[in-house]
N, C-alpha and C. Protein backbone atom coordinates (compact mmCIF):
# COMPACT_ATOMS: atom_id res chain seq x y z
N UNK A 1 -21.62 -35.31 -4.03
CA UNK A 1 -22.42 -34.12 -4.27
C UNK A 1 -23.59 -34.45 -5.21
N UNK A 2 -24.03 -35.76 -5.14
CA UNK A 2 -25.03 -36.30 -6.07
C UNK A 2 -26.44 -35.79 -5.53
N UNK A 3 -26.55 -35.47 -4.18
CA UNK A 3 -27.67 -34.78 -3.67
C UNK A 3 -28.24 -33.53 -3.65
N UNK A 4 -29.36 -33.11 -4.38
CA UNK A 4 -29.47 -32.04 -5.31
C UNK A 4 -29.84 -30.94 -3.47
N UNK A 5 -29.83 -31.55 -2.61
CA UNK A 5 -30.36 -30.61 -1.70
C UNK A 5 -29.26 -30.19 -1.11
N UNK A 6 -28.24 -30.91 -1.38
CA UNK A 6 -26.47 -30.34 -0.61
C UNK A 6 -26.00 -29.15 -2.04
N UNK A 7 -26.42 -29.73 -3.28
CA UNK A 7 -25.98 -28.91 -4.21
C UNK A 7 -26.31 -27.45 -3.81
N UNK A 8 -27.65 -27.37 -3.60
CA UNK A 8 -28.36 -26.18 -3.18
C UNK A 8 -27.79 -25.31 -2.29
N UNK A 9 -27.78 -26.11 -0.98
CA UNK A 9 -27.06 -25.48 0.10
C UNK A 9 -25.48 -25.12 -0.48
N UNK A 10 -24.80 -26.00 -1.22
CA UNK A 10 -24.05 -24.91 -1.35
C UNK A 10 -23.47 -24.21 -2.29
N UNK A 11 -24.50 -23.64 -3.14
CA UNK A 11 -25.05 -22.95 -4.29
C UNK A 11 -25.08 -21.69 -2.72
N UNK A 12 -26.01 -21.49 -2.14
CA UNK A 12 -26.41 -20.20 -1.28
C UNK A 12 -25.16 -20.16 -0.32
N UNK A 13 -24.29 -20.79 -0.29
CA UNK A 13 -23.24 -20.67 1.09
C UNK A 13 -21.89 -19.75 -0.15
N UNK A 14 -22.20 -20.54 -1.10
CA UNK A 14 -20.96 -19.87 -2.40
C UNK A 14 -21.84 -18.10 -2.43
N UNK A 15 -22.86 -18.07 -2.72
CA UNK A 15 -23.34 -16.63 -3.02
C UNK A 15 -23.71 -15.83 -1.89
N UNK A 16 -23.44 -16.05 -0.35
CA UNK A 16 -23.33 -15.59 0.27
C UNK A 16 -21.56 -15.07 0.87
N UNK A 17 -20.89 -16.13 0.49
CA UNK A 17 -19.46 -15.49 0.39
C UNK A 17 -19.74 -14.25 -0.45
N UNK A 18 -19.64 -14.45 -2.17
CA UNK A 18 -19.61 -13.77 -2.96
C UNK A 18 -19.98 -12.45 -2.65
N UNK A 19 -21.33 -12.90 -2.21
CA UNK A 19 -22.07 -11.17 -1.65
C UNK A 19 -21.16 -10.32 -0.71
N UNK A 20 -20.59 -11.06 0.19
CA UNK A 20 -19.88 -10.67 0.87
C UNK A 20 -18.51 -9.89 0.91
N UNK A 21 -17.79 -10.67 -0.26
CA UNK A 21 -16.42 -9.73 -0.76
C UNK A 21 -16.58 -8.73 -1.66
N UNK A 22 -18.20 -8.53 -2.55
CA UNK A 22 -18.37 -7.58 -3.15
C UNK A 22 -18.80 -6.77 -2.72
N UNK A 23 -20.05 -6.65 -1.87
CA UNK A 23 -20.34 -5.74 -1.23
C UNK A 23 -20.45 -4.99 0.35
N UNK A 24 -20.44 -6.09 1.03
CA UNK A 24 -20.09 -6.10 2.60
C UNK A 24 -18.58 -5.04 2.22
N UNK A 25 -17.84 -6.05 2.23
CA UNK A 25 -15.82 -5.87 2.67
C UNK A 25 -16.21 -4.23 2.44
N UNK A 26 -15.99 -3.93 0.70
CA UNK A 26 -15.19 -3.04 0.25
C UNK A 26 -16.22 -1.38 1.24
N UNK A 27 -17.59 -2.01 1.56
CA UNK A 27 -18.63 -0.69 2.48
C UNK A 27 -17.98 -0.82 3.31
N UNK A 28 -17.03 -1.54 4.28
CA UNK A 28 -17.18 -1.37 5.60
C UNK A 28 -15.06 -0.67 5.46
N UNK A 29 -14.77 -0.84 4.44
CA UNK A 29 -13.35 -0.58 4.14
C UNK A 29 -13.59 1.16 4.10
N UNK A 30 -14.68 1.74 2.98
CA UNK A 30 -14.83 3.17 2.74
C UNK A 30 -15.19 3.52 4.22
N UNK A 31 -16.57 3.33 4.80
CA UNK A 31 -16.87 3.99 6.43
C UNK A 31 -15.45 4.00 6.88
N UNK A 32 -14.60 2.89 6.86
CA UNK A 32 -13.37 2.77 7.83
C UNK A 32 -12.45 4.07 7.64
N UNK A 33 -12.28 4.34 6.04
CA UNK A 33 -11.59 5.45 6.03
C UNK A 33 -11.99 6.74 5.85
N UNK A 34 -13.51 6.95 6.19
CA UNK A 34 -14.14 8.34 6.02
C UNK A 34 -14.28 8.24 7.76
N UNK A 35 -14.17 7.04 8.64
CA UNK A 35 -13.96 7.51 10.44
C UNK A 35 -12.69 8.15 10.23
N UNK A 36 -11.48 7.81 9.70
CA UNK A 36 -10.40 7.64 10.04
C UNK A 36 -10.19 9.44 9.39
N UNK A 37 -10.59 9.88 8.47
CA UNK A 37 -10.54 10.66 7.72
C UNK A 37 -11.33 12.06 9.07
N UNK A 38 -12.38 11.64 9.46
CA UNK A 38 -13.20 12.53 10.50
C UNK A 38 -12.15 12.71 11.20
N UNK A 39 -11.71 11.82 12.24
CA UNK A 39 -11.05 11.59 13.29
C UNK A 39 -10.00 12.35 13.16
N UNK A 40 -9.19 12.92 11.78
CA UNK A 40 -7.83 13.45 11.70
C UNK A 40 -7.97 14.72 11.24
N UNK A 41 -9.40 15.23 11.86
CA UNK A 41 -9.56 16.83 10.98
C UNK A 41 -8.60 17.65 11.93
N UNK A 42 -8.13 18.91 11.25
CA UNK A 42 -7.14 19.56 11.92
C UNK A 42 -7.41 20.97 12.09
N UNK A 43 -7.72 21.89 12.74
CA UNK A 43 -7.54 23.41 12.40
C UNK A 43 -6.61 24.19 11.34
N UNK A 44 -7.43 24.44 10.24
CA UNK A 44 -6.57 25.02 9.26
C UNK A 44 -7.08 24.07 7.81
N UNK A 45 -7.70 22.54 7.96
CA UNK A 45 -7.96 21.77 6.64
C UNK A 45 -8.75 22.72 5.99
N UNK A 46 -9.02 22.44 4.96
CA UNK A 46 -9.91 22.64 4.08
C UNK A 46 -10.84 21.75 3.81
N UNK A 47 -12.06 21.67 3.96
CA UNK A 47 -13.00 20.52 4.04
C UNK A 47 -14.55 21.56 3.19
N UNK A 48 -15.13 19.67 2.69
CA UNK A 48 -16.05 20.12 2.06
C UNK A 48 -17.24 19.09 2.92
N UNK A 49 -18.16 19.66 2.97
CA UNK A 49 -19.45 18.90 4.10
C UNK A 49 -20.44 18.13 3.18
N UNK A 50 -20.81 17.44 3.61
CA UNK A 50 -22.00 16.68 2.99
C UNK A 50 -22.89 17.32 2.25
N UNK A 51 -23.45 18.21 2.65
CA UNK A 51 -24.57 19.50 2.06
C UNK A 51 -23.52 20.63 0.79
N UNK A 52 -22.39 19.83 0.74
CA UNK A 52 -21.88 20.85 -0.20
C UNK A 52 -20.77 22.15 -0.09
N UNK A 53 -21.25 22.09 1.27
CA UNK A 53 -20.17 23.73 1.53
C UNK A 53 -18.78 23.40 2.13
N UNK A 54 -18.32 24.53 1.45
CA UNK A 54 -16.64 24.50 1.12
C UNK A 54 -16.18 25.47 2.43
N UNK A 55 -15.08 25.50 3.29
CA UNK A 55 -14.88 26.33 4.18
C UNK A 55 -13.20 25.60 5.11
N UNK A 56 -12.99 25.97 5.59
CA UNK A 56 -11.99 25.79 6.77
C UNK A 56 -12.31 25.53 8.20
N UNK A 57 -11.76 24.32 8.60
CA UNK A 57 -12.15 24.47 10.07
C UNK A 57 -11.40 25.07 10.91
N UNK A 58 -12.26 25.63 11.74
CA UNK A 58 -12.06 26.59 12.25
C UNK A 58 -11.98 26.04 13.90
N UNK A 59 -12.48 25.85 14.53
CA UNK A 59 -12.22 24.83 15.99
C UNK A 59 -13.16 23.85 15.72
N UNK A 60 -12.08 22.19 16.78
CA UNK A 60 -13.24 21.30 16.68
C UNK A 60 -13.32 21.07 18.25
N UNK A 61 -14.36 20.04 18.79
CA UNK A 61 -14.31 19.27 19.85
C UNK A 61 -14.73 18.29 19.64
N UNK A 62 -15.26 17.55 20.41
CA UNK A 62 -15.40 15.64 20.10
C UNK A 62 -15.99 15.37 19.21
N UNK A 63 -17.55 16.29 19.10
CA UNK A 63 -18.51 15.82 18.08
C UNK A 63 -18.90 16.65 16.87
N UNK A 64 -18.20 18.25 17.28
CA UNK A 64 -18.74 19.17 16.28
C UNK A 64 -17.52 19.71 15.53
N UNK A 65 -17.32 20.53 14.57
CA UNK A 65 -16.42 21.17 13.58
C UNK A 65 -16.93 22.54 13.30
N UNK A 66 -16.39 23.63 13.68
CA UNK A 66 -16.62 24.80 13.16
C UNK A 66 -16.15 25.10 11.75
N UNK A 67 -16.92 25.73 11.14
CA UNK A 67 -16.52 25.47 9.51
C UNK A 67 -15.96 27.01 9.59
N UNK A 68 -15.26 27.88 9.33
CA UNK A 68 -15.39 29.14 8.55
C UNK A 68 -15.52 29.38 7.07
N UNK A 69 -16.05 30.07 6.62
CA UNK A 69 -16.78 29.63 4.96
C UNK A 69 -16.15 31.40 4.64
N UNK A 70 -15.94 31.51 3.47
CA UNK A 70 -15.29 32.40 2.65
C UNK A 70 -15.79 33.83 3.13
N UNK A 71 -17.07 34.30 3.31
CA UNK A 71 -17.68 35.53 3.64
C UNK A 71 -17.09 35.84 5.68
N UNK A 72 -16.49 34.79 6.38
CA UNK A 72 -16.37 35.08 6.86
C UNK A 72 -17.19 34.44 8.23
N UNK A 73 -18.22 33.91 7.89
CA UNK A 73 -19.51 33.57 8.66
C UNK A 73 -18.88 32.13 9.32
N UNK A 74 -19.53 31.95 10.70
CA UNK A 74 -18.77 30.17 11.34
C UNK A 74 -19.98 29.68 11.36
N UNK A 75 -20.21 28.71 11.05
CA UNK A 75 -21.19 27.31 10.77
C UNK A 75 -20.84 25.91 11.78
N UNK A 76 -21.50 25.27 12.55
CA UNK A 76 -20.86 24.56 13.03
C UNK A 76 -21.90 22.99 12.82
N UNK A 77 -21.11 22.04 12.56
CA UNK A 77 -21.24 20.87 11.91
C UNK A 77 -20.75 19.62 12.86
N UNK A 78 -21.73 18.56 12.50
CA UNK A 78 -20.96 17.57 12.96
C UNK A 78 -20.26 16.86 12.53
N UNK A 79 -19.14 16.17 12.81
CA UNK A 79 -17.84 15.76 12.62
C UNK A 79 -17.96 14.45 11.57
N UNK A 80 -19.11 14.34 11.31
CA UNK A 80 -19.91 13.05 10.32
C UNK A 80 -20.84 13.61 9.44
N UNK A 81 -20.76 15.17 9.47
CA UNK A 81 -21.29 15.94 8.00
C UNK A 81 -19.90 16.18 7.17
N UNK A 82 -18.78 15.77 7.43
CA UNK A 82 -17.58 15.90 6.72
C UNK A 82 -17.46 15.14 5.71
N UNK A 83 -17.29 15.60 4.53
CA UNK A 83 -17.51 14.19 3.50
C UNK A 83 -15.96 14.23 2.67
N UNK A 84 -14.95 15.36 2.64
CA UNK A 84 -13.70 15.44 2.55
C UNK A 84 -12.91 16.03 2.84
N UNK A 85 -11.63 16.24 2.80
CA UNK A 85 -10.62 16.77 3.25
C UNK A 85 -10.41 17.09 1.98
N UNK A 86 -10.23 18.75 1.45
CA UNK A 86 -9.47 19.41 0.26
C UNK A 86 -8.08 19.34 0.28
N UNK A 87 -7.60 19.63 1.25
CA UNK A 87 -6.19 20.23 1.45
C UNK A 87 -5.92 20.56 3.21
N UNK A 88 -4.75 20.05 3.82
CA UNK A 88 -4.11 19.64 5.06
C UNK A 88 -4.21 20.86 5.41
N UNK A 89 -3.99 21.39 6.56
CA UNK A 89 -3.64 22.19 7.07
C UNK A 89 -2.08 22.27 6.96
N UNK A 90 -1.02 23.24 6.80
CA UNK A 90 -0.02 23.49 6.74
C UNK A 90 0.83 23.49 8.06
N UNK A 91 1.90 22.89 8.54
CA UNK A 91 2.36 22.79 9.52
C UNK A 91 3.10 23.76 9.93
């Protein structure tokens, strides 16, 4: 490793791992469980949307989520404006 141009190369091959378990992995781990999290919405959760609003879903289909929101009013959202789950729906 006396060759300062192999040193180099793998100086950038080490900090491209690095980059990689710090910030690649753990982004593609959260998306994984905010699909997984979309994917398991239920009639009856309690969910809060990206923009903030708090409500219940109310029916879904493939791509959208009907919200019902406290006054009563249905809002309908897509299934990737969901940013959490409050509380399950009750079985």
């Amino acid at each position: 490793m006396d060759n300062p141009v192999m040193q180099s190369f793998f100086m950038l091959i080490l900090m491209l791992v690095i980059f990689y378990f710090l910030l690649i992995r753990p982004q593609q781990k959260r998306q994984r469980a905010i699909q997984e999290m979309q994917a398991s919405l239920q009639k009856g959760d309690k969910v809060v949307t990206i923009g903030g609003l708090h409500g219940t879903v109310d029916s879904l289909d493939e791509g959208t989520v009907v919200i019902r929101c406290g006054d009563g009013s249905r809002l309908t959202y897509d299934r990737s404006a969901i940013r959490e789950v409050l509380e399950k729906a009750s079985k």
